[in-house]
Protein backbone atom coordinates (compact mmCIF):
# COMPACT_ATOMS: atom_id res chain seq x y z
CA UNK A 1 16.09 25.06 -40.67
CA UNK A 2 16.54 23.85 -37.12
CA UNK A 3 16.60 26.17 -34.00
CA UNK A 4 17.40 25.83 -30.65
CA UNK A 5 13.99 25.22 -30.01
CA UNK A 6 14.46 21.92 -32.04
CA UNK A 7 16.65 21.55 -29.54
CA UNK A 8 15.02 21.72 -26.31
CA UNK A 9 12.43 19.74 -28.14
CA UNK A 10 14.37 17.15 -28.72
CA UNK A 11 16.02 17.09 -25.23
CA UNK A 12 11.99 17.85 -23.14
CA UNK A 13 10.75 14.27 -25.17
CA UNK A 14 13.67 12.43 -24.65
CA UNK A 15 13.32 13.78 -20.61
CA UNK A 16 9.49 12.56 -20.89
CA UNK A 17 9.44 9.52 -22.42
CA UNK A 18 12.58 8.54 -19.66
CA UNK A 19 10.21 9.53 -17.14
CA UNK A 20 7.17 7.40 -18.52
CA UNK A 21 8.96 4.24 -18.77
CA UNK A 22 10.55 4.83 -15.17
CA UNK A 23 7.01 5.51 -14.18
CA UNK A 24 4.47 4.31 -16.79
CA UNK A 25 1.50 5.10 -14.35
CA UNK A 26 2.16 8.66 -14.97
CA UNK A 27 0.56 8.61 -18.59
CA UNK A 28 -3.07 9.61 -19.14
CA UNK A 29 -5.31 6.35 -18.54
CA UNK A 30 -6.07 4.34 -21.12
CA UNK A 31 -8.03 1.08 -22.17
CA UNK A 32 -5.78 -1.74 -22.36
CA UNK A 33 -7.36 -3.01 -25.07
CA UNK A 34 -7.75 -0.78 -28.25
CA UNK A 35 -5.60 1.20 -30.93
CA UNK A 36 -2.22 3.10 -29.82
CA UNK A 37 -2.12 6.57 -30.12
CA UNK A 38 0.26 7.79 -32.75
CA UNK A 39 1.08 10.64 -31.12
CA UNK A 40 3.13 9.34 -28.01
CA UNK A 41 2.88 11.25 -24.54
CA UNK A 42 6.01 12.70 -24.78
CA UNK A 43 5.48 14.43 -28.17
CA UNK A 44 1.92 15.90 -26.98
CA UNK A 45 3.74 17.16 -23.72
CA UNK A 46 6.74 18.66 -26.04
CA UNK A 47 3.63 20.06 -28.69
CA UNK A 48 1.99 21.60 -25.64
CA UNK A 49 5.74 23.09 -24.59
CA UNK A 50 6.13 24.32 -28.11
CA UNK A 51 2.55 25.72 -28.52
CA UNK A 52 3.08 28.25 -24.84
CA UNK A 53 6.64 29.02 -26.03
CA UNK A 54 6.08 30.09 -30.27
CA UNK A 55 2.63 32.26 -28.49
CA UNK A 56 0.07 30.24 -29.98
CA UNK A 57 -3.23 30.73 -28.16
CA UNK A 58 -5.34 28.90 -30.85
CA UNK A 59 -4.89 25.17 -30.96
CA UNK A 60 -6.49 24.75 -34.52
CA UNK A 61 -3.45 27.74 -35.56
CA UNK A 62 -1.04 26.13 -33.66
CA UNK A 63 -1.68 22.42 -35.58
CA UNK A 64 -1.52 24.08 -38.83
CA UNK A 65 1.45 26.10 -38.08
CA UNK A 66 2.47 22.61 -37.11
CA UNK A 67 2.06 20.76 -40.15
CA UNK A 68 3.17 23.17 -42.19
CA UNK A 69 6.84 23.67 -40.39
CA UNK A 70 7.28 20.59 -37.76
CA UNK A 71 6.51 17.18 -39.70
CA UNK A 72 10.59 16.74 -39.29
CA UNK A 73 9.88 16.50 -35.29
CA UNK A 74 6.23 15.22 -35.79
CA UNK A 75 5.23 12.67 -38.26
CA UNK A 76 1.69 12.35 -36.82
CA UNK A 77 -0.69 15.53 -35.66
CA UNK A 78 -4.11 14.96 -34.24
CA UNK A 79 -6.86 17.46 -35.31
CA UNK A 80 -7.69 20.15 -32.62
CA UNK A 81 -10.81 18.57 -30.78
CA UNK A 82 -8.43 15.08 -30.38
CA UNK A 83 -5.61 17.45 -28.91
CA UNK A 84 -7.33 19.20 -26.86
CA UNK A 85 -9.27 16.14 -25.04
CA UNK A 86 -5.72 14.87 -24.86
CA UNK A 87 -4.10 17.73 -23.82
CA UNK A 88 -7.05 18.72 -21.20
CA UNK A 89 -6.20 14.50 -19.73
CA UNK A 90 -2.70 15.12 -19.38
CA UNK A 91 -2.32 17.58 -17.32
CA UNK A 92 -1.10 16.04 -14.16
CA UNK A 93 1.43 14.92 -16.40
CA UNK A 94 2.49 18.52 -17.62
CA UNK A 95 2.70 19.11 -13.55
CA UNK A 96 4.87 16.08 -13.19
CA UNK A 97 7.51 16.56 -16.06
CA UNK A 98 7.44 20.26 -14.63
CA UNK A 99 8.60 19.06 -11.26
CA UNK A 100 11.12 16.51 -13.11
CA UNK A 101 12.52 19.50 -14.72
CA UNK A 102 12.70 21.63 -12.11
CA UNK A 103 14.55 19.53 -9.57
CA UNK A 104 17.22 18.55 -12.37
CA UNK A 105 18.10 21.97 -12.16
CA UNK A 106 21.66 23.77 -10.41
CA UNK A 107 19.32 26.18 -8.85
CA UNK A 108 16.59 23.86 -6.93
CA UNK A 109 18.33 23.89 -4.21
CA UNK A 110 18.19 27.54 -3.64
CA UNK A 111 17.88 29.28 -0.37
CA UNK A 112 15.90 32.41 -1.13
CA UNK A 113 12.31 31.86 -2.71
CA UNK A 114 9.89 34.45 -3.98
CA UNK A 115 6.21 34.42 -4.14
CA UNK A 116 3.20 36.29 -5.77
CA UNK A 117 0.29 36.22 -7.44
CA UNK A 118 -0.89 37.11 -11.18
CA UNK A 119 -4.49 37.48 -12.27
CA UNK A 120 -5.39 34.68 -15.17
CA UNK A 121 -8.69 36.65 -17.11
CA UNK A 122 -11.08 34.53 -17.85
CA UNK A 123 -13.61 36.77 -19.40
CA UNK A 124 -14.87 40.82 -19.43
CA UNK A 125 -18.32 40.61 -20.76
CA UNK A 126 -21.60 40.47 -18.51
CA UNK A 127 -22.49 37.83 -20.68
CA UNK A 128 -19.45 35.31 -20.37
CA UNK A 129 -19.60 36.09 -16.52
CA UNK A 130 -23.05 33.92 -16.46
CA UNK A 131 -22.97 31.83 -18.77
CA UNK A 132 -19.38 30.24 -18.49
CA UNK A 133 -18.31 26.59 -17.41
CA UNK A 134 -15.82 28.78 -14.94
CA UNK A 135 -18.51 30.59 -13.10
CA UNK A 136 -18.46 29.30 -9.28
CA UNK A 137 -14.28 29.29 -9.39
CA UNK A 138 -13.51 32.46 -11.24
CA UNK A 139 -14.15 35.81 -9.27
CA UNK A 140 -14.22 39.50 -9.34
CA UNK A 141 -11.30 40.62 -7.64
CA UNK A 142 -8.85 43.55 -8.14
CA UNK A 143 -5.22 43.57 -9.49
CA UNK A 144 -2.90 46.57 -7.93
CA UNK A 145 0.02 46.23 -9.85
CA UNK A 146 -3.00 46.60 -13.51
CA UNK A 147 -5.15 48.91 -11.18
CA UNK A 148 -8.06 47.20 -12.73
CA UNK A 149 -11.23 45.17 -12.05
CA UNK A 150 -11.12 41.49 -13.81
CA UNK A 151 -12.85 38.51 -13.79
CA UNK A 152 -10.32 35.55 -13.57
CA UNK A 153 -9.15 33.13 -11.32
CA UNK A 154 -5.25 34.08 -9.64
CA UNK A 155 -1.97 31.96 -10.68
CA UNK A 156 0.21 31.90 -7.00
CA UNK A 157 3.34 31.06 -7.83
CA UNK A 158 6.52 30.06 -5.60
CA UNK A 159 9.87 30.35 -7.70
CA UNK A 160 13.59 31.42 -6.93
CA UNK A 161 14.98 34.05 -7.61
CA UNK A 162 15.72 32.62 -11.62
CA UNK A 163 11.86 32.34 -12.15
CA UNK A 164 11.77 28.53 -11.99
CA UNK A 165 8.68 27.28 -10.27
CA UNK A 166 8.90 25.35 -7.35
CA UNK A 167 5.07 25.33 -6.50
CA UNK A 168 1.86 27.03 -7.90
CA UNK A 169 -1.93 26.97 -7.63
CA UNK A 170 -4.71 28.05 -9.48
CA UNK A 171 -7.70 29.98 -7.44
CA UNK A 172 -10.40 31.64 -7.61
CA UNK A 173 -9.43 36.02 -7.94
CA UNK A 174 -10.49 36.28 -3.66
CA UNK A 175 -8.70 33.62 -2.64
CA UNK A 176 -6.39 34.76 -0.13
CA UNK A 177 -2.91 34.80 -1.04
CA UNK A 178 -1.32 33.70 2.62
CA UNK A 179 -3.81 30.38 2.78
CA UNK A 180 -2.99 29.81 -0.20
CA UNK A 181 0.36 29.66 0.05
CA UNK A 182 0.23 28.06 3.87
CA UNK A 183 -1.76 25.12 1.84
CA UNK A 184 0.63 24.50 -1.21
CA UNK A 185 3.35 23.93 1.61
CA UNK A 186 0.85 21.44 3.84
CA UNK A 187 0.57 20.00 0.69
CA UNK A 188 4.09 19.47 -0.20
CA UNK A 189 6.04 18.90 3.21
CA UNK A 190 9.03 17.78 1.75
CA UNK A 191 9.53 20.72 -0.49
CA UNK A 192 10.93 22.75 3.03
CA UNK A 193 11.61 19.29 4.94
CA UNK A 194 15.29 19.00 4.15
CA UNK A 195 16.02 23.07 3.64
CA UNK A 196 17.36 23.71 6.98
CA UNK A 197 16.45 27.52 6.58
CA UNK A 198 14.58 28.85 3.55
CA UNK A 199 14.13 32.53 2.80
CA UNK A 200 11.18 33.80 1.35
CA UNK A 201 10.34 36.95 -0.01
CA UNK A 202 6.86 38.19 -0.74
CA UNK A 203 4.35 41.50 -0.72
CA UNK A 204 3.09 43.67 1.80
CA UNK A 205 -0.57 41.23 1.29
CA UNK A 206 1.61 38.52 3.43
CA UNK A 207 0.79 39.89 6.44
CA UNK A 208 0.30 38.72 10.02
CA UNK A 209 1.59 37.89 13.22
CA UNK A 210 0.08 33.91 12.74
CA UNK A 211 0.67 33.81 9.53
CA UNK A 212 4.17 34.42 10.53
CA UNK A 213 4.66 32.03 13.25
CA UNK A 214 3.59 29.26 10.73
CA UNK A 215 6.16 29.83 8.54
CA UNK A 216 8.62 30.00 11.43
CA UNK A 217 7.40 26.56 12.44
CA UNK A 218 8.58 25.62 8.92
CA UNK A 219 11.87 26.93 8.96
CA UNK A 220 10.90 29.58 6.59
CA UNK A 221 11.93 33.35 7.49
CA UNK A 222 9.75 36.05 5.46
CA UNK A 223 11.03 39.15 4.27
CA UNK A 224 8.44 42.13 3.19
CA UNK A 225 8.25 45.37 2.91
CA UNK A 226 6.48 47.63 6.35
CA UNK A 227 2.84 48.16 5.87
CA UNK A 228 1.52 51.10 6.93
CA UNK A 229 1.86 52.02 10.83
CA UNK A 230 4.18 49.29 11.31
CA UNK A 231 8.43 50.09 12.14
CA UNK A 232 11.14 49.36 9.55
CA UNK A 233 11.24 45.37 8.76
CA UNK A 234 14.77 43.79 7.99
CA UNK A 235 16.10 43.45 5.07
CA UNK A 236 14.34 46.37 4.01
CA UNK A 237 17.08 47.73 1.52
CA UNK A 238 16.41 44.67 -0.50
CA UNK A 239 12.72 44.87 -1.09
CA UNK A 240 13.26 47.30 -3.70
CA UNK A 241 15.61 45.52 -6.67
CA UNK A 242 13.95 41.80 -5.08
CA UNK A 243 9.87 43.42 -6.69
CA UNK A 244 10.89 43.83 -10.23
CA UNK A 245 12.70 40.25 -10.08
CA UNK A 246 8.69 39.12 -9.39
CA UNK A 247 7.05 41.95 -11.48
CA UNK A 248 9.75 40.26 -14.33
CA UNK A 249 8.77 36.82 -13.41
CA UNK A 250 5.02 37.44 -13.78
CA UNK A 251 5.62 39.59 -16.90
CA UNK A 252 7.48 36.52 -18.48
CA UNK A 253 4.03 34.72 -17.82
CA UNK A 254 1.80 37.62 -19.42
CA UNK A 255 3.63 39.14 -21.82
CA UNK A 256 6.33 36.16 -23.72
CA UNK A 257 4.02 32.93 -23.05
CA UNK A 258 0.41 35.01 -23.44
CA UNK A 259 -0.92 33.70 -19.97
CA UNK A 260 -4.02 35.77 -20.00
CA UNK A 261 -4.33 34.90 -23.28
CA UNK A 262 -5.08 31.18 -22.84
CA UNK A 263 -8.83 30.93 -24.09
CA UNK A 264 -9.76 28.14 -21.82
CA UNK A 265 -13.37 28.03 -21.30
CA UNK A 266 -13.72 25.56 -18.51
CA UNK A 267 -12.04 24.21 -15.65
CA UNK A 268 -9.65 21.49 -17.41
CA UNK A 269 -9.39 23.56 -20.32
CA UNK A 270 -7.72 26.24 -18.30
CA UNK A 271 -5.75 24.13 -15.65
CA UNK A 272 -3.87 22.41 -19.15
CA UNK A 273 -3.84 25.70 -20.90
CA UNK A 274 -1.87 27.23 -17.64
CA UNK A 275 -0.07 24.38 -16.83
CA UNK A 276 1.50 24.49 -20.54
CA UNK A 277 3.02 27.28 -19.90
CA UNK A 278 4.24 27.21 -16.58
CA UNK A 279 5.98 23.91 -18.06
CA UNK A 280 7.48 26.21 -20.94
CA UNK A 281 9.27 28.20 -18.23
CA UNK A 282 10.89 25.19 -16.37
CA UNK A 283 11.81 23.67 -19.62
CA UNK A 284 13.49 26.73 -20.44
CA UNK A 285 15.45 27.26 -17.56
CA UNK A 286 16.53 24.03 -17.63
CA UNK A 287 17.80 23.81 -21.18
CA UNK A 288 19.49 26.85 -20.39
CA UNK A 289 20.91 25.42 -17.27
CA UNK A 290 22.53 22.52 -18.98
CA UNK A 291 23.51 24.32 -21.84
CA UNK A 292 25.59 27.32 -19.73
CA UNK A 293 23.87 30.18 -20.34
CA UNK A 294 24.18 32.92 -18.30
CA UNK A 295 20.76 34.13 -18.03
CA UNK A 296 18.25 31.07 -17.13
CA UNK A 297 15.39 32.70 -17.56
CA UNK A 298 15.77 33.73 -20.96
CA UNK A 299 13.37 32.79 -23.52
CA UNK A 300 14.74 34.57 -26.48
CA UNK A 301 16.49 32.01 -27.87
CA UNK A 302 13.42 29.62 -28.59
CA UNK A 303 10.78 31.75 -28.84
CA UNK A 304 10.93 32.23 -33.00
């Protein structure tokens, strides 16, 4: 029986493989010479959408479930260590159908942008803390919204107010959350270039009087909430309903597409593994944006 997951299936490959042939240096390298895969690009990136979405955190369970129920959408499957060297190779190209998405949305244009951060575990045990490939990038570090301890790198995430990202990073648990963000937009000029003024909303953690003045230089005006000892900010009536639109952003990461579930065990493992689902959300939003629904960030829909 088809869903509307079939759906946005159908419509994320047909998106990708438009891209590819616009752009075919966007694919994975390969030798020129040599056999074809026979899984195209476009059906590993819409396999990787579908894995995040149905909360699959095993690949090998995720190609069974697979075979079993999607041979009408995919004729061929790799086996799990040929999907995941694939997968781990095409990550840039999750990032850059994520971006396609996300601009060919009615709400990229927004005004108002929020940004947090959200821890991404990476292990608990004394053990995994030395002996993982992730040791030298993931930290200690302390999450205030869990009030607990992990060991994880942090997902920073710019989105509007609808959840869609607009620009992310993946550091280690310390990093701090204002350079961070001041080097995604050094990164990305033109993401603020031709937004006249841009709102953006954030935590009491983005803090300071240079910090600020950099933004301002941007044409980007932050709201947040008064730390301690400091008078009333503006737009302080809004802080309050504005934090559980982020808290609900970041819980669609952790609790619908599993993100501290992702059982990556080294750096490219967990970069595709993240990016996956990040790519889930944007493909969501804009299915849902093209299709008229009135939430965009819903996932219910094609999630079963």
């Amino acid at each position: 029986m088809k869903t509307e997951l079939d759906t946005l299936a159908i419509a994320l490959c047909v998106k990708t493989d438009d891209l590819l042939k616009e752009s075919p240096s966007l694919a994975p390298w390969r030798p020129t010479v040599g056999i074809a895969p026979q899984l195209t690009d476009a059906e590993l990136v819409t396999l990787a959408m579908m894995q995040a979405m149905l909360g699959f955190t095993s690949e090998a369970r995720w190609l069974r479930h697979a075979r079993s129920h999607l041979r009408y959408l995919f004729p061929y499957l790799p086996k799990q260590p040929g999907y995941n060297k694939r997968l781990r190779k095409a990550a840039e190209l999750l990032r850059r159908v994520t971006r396609l998405l996300a601009t060919d949305t009615s709400v990229w244009s927004d005004d108002v942008w929020i940004v947090d951060s959200t821890p991404v575990e990476c292990g608990r045990s004394r053990e995994t803390v030395k002996r993982s490939d992730l040791a030298g990038w993931a930290e200690y570090g302390y999450c205030a919204s869990h009030s607990r301890f992990f060991w994880s790198l942090r997902l920073h995430l710019v989105c509007t107010l609808q959840g869609l990202p607009v620009a992310f990073a993946l550091t280690g648990a310390k990093a701090d959350e204002r350079e961070t963000l001041l080097d995604l937009l050094s990164a990305e000029p033109g993401l603020v270039a031709a937004r006249p003024v841009q709102t953006l909303i954030g935590d009491k953690n983005y803090f300071g009087r240079g910090f600020e003045e950099e933004l301002y230089e941007r044409d980007i005006r932050l709201l947040r909430p008064a730390r301690k000892g400091e008078p009333e900010r503006p737009g302080a009536s809004l802080f309050k309903p504005l934090r559980q639109v982020i808290e609900s952003v970041n819980e669609t990461f952790e609790g619908q597409l599993d993100l501290e579930q992702h059982r990556g065990r080294t750096p490219g493992g967990v970069v595709a593994r993240v990016m996956e689902r990040i790519l889930a959300l944007a493909a969501a939003i804009w299915h849902n944006d093209h299709t008229g629904q009135p939430v965009l960030r819903s996932l219910t829909a094609y999630d079963h």
